[in-house]
Protein backbone atom coordinates (compact mmCIF):
# COMPACT_ATOMS: atom_id res chain seq x y z
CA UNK A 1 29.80 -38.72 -18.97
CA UNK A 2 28.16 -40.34 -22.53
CA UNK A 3 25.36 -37.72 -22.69
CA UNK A 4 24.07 -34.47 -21.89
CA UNK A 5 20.62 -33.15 -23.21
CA UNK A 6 19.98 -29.56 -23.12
CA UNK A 7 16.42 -28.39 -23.22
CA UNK A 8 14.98 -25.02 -23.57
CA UNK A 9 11.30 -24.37 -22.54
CA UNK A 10 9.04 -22.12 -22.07
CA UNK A 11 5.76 -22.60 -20.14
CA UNK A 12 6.14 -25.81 -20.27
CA UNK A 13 4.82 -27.00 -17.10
CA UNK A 14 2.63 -29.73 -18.45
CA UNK A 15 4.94 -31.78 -20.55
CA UNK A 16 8.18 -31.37 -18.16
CA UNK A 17 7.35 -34.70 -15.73
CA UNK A 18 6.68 -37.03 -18.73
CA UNK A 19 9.73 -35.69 -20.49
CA UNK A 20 11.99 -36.59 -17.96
CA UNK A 21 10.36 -39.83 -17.30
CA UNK A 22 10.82 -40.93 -21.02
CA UNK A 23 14.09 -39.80 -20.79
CA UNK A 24 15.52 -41.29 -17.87
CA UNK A 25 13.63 -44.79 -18.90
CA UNK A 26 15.80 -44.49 -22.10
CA UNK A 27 18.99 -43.62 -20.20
CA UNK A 28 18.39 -46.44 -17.94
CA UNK A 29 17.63 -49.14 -21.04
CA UNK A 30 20.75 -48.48 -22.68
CA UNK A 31 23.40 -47.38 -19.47
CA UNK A 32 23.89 -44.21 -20.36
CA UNK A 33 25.43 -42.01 -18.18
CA UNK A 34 23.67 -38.51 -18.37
CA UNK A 35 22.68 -35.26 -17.61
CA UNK A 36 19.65 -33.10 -18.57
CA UNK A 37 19.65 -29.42 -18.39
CA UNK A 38 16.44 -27.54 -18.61
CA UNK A 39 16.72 -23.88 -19.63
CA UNK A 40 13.28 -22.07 -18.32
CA UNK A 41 13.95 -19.13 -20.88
CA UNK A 42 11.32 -16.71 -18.23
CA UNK A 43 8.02 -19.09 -17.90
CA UNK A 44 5.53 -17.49 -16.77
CA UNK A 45 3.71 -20.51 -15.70
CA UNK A 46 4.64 -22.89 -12.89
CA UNK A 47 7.44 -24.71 -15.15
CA UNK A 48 10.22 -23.71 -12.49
CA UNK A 49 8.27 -25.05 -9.73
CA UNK A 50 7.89 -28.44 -11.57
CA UNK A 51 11.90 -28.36 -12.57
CA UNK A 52 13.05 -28.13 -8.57
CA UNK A 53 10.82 -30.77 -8.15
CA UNK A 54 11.84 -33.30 -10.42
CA UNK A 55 15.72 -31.88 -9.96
CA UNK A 56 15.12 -33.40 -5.99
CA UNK A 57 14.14 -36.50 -7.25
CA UNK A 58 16.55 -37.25 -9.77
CA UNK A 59 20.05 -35.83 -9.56
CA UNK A 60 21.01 -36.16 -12.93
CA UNK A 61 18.58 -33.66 -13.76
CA UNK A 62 19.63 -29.62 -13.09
CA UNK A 63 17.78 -26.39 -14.02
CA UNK A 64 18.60 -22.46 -15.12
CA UNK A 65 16.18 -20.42 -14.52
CA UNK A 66 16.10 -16.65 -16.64
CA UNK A 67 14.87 -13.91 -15.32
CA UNK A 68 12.91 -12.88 -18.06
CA UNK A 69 12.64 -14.29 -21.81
CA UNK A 70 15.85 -14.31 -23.57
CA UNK A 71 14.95 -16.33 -26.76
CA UNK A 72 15.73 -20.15 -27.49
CA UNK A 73 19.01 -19.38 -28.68
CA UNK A 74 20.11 -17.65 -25.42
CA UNK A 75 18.71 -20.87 -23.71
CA UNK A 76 20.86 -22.98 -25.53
CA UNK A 77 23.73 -21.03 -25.09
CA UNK A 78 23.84 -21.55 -21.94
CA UNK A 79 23.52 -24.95 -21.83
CA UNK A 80 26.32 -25.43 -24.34
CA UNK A 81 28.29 -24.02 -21.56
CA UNK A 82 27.44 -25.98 -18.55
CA UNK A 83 27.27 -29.36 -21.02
CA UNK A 84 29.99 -32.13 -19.72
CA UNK A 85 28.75 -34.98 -22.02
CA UNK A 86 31.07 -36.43 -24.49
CA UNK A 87 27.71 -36.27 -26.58
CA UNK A 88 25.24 -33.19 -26.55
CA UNK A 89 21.75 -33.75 -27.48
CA UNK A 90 19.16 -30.81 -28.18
CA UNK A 91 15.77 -31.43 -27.80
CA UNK A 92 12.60 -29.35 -27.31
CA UNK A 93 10.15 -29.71 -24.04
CA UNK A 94 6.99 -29.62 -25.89
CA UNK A 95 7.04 -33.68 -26.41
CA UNK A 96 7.03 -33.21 -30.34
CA UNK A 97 10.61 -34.87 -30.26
CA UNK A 98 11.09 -38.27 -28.61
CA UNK A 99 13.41 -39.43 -26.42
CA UNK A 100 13.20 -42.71 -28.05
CA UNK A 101 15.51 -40.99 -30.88
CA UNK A 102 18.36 -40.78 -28.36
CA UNK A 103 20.62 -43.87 -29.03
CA UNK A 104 20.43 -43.92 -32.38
CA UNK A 105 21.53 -40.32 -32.70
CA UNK A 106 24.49 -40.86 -29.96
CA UNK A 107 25.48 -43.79 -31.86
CA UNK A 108 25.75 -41.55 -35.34
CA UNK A 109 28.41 -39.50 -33.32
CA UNK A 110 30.47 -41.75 -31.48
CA UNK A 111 30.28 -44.74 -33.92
CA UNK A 112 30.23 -43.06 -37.09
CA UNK A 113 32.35 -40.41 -36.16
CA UNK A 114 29.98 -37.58 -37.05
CA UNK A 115 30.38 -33.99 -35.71
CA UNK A 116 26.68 -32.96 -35.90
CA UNK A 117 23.56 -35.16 -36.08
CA UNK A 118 20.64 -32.95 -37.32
CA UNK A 119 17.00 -34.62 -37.16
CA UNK A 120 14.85 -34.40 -40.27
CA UNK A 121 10.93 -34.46 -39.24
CA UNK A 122 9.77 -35.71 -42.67
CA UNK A 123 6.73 -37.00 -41.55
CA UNK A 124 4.67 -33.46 -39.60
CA UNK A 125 1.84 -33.14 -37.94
CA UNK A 126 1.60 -29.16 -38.59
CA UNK A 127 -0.71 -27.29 -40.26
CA UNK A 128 -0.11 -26.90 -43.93
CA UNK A 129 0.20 -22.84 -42.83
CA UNK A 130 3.71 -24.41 -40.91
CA UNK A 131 5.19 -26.70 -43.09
CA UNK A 132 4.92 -24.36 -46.52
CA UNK A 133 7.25 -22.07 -45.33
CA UNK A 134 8.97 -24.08 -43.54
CA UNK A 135 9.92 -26.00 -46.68
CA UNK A 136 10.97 -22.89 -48.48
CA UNK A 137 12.84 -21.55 -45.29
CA UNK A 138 14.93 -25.15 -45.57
CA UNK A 139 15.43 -24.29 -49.73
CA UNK A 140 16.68 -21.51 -49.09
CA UNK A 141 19.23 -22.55 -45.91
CA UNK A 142 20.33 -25.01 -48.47
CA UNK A 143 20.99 -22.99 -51.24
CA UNK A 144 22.87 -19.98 -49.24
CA UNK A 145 24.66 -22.14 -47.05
CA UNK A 146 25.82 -25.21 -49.07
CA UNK A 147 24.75 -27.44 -46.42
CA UNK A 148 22.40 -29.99 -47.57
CA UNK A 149 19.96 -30.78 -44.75
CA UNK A 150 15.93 -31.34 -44.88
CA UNK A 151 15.41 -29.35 -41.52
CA UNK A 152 17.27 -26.71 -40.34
CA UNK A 153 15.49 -25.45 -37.57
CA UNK A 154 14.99 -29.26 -35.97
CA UNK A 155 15.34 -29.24 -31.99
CA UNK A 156 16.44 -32.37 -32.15
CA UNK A 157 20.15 -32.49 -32.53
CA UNK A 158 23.16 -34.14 -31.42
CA UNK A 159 26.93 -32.72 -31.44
CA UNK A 160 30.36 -33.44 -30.15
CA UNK A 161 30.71 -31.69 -27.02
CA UNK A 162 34.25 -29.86 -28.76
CA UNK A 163 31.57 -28.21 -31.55
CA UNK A 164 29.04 -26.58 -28.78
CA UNK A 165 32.04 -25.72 -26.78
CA UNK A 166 33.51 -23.67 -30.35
CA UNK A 167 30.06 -21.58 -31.18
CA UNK A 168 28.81 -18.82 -30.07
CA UNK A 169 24.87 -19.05 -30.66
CA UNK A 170 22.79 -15.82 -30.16
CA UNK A 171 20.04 -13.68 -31.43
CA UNK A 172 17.78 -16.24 -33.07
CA UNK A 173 20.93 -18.02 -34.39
CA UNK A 174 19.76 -21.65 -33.18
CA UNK A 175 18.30 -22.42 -36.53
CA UNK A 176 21.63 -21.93 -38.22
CA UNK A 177 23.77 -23.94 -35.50
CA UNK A 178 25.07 -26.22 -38.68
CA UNK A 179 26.11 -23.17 -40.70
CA UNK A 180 27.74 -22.28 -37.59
CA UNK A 181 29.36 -25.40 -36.94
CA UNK A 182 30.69 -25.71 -40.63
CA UNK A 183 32.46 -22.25 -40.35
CA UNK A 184 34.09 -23.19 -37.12
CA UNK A 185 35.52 -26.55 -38.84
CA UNK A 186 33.08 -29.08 -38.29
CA UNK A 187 32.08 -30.06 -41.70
CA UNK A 188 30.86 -33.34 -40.84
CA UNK A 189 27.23 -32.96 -40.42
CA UNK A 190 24.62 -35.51 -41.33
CA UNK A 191 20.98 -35.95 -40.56
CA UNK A 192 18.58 -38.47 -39.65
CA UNK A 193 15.21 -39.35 -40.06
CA UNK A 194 13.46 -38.52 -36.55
CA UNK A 195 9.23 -38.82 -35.32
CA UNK A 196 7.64 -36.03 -35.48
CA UNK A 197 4.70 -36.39 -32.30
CA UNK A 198 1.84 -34.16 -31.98
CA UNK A 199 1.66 -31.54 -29.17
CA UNK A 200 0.21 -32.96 -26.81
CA UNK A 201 0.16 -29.79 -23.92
CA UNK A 202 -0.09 -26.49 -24.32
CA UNK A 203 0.39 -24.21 -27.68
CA UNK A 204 3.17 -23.46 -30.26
CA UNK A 205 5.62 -20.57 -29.26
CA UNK A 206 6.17 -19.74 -32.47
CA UNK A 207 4.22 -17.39 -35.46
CA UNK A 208 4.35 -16.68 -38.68
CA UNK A 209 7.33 -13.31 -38.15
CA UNK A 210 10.03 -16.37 -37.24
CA UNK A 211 9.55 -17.23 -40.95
CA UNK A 212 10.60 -13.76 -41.67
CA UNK A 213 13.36 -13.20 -39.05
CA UNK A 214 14.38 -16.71 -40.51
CA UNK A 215 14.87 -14.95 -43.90
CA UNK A 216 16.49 -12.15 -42.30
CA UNK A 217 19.27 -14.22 -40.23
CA UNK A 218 19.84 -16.12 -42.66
CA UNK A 219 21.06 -13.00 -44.69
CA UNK A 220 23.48 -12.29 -41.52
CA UNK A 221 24.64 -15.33 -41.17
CA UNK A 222 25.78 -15.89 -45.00
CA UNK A 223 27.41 -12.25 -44.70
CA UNK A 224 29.21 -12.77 -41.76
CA UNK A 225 30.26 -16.72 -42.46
CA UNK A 226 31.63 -15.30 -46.01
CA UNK A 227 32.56 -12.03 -45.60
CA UNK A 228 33.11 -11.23 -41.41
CA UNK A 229 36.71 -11.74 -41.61
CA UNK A 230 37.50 -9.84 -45.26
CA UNK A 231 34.60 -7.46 -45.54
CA UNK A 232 36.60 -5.47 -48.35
CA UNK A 233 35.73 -8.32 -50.24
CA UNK A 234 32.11 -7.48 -50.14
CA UNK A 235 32.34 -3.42 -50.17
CA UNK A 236 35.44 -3.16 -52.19
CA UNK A 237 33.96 -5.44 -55.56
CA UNK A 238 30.42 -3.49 -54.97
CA UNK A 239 32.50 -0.39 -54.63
CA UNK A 240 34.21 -0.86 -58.12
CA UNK A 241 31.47 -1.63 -59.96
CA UNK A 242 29.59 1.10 -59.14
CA UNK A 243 32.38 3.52 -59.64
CA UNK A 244 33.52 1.80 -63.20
CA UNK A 245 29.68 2.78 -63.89
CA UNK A 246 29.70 6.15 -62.81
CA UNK A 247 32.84 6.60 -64.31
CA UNK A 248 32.19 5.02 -67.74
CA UNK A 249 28.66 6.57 -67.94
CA UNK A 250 30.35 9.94 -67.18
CA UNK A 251 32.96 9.18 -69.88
CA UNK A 252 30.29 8.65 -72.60
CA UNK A 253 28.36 11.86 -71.67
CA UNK A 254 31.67 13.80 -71.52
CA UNK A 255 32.92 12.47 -75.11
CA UNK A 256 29.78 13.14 -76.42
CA UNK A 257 29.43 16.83 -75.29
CA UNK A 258 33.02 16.92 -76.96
CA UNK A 259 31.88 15.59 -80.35
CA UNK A 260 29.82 17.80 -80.62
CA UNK A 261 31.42 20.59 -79.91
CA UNK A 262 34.54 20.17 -82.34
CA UNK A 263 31.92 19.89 -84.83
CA UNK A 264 29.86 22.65 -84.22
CA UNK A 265 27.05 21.04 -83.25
CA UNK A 266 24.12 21.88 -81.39
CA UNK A 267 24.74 19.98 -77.80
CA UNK A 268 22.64 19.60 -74.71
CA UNK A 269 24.46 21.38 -71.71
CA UNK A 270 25.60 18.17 -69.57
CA UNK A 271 23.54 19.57 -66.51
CA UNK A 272 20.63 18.90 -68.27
CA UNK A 273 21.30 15.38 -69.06
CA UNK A 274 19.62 12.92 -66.90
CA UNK A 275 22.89 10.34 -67.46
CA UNK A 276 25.09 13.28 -65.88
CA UNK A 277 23.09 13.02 -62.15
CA UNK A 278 23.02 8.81 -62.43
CA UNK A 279 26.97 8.78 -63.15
CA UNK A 280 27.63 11.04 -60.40
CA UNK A 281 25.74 9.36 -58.16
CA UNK A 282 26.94 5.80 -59.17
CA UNK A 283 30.36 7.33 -58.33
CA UNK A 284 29.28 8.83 -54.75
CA UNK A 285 27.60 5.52 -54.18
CA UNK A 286 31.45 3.69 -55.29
CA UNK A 287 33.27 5.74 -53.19
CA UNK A 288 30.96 5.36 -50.04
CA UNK A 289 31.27 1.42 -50.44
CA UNK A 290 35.14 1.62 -50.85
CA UNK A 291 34.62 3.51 -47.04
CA UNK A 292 32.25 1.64 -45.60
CA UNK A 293 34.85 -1.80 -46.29
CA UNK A 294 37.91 0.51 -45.20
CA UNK A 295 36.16 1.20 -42.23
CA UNK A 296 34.93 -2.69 -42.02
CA UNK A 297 38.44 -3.82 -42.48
CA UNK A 298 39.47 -1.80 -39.25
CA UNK A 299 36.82 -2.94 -36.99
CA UNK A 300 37.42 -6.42 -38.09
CA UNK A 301 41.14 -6.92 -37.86
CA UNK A 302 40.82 -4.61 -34.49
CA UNK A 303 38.11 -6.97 -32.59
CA UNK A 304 40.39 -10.30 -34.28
CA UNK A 305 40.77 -12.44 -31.12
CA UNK A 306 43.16 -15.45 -31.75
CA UNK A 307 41.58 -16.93 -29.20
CA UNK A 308 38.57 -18.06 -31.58
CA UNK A 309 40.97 -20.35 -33.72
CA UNK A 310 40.31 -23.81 -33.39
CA UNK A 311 43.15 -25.88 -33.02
CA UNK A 312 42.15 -29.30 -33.44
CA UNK A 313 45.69 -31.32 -32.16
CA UNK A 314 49.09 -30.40 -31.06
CA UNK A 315 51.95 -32.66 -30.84
């Protein structure tokens, strides 16, 4: 099978016919064979409805149906796993990506050899309220994850069908599929210049908190992609700093109160020194991160599972 398109939805119910239309015209053009899963991530509209229907009229077309709203990245998930397509295309139901930019994205993969296809809506028709923060969001992907793409959080994607088959993608992961991608081994990711259509049904599912969530997984995902595997890296260099603080700090205060004293000097009792309660707790603080990476270490090598390694070929 050439393709398979995986698209999540919810409440969709307006858009879902025309989709599949466009798509299957496209298909047909160019000879494609195909499939099209649509996720219904727990519409509560009459999107499922409208999926059996069009599934009995075209076969190439099948549906999952959640029971309640797991989140887009759950929804692709899924799909990722049922996907038989030598190509995987990601797409959104809402009619804002067009099925027009199949081809040339299928041809970027099996022609040019490219592991990951992202699309790059330069051109939006969002509100200036959107596209602000989504342009910082994107700076800020770049500059934590060393991957330089215009769009991170695109629908429209294509992949090998060997890179959705070696990610895991949960939470609200789906906007850092490349990241994810990358740190499995697939390094060569690209992106292309895709239309950007107005909605034409319904409303956005998304508000201004996925901007911050964005922030916030993007945080987890840098930690984990760096550090998962050798969190003492993380803990342990925090860990010494702190405690070559504490420690030095403590030295200084200590020498001091000694100067003093072989002198004959007047000298502050160390308890009363502000400097004293900072080292100590610089230290405390040192010690706890030394733990918290021991502890990290454990848990890590204990959940390793071998299984995860990609082997790419075997002679």
């Amino acid at each position: 099978m050439n393709i398979s398109i995986v698209i999540p939805l919810l409440n969709e119910e307006e858009s879902l016919v025309e989709l599949c239309d466009l798509i299957a015209n496209v298909m047909s053009q160019h000879q494609y064979s195909y499939e099209v899963l649509l996720i219904d991530d727990g519409s509560k509209d009459n999107s499922w409805k409208v999926i059996e229907n069009i599934c009995s009229v075209n076969q190439n077309i099948k549906g999952v149906k959640f029971r309640r709203n797991y989140g887009k990245s759950a929804a692709l998930n899924v799909g990722f796993s049922r996907s038989q397509g030598d190509v995987v295309i990601t797409m959104d139901a809402d009619l804002q990506d067009s099925p027009d930019e199949i081809p040339a994205l299928y041809n970027k993969i099996i022609t040019e050899n490219y592991d990951l296809v992202s699309g790059w809506k330069k051109k939006r028709y969002d509100p200036i309220t959107k596209t602000l923060p989504t342009k910082l969001f994107n700076w800020a992907a770049r500059l934590m994850s060393g991957i330089y793409l215009h769009d991170f959080n695109c629908g429209l994607k294509a992949y090998k069908n060997t890179v959705v088959k070696s990610i895991q993608v949960h939470g609200e992961m789906h906007r850092y599929i490349p990241v994810l991608a990358k740190w499995a081994g697939f390094d060569k990711i690209t992106e292309k210049v895709v239309v950007h259509q107005a909605r034409k049904y319904g409303v956005t599912k998304f508000g201004l908190e996925r901007f911050f969530n964005g922030f916030l997984d993007l945080i987890t995902i840098t930690f984990v992609t760096r550090f998962g595997k050798k969190p003492m890296h993380f803990f342990g260099v925090l860990g010494t700093l702190m405690t070559m603080l504490g420690f030095g700090l403590f030295a200084y205060i200590g020498g001091n109160k000694l100067y003093f004293l072989f002198n004959d000097l007047p000298a502050r009792n160390i308890a009363d020194m502000s400097g004293f309660y900072i080292a100590l707790t610089s230290m405390i603080i040192g010690i706890q991160l030394f733990l918290a990476g021991f502890i990290s270490e454990m848990i890590a090598r204990n959940n390793l599972d071998k299984s995860n390694y990609q082997i790419e070929k075997e002679s």
